[in-house]
Each structure stands twice: as C-alpha cells, then as structure tokens.
N, C-alpha and C. Protein backbone atom coordinates (compact mmCIF):
# COMPACT_ATOMS: atom_id res chain seq x y z
N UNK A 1 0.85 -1.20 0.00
CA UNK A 1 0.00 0.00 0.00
C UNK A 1 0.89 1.25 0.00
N UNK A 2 0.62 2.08 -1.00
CA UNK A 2 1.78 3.31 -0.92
C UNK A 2 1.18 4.54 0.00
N UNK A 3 1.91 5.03 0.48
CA UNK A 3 2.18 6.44 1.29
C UNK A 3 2.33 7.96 0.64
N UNK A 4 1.24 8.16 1.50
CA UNK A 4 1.45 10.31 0.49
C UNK A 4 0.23 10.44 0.15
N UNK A 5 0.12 11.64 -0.62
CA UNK A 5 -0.62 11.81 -1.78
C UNK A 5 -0.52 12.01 -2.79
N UNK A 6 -1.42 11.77 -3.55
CA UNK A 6 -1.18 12.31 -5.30
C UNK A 6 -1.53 13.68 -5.16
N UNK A 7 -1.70 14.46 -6.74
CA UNK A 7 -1.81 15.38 -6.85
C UNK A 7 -3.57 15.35 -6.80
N UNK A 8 -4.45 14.52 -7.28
CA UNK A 8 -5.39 14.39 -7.61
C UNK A 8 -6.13 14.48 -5.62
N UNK A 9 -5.72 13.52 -5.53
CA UNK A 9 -5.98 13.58 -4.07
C UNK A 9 -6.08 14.77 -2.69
N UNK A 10 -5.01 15.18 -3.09
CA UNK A 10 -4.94 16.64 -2.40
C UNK A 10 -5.92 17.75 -3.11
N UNK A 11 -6.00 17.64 -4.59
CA UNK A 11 -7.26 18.77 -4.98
C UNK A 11 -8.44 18.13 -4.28
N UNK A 12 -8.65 16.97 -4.31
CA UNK A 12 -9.62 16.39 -3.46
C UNK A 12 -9.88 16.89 -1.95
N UNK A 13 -9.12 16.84 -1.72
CA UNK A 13 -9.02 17.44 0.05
C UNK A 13 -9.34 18.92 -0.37
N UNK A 14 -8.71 19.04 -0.72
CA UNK A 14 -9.06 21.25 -1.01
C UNK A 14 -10.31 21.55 -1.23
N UNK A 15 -10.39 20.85 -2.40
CA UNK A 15 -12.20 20.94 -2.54
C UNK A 15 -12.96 21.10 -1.08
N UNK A 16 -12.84 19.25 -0.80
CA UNK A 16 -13.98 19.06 0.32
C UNK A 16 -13.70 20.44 1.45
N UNK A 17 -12.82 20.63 2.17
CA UNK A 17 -12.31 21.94 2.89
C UNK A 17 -13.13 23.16 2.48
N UNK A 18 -12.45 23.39 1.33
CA UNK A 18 -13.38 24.58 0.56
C UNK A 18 -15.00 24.65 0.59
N UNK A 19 -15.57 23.59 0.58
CA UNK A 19 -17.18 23.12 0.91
C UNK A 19 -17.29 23.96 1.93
N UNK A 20 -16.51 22.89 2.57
CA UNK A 20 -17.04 23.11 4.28
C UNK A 20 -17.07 24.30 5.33
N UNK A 21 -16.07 25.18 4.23
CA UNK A 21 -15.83 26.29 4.92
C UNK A 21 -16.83 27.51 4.21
C-alpha cells in the first residue's frame, strides 16, 4: 500500500475543505 498523496488527491481534500468552509 503506498504512502502520500497524489496530486489528484490533495485537490480532493481542497475541494472538500473549501465546501465546508
């Protein structure tokens, strides 16, 4: 199982954040 993030992943996180805020 690999470790980190992708790039795709982290826009992922930003997004959801960005929602929420």
């Amino acid at each position: 199982m690999k470790r980190g993030f992708t790039l795709i992943e982290l826009l992922v996180v930003i997004a959801i954040i960005a929602v929420l805020i």
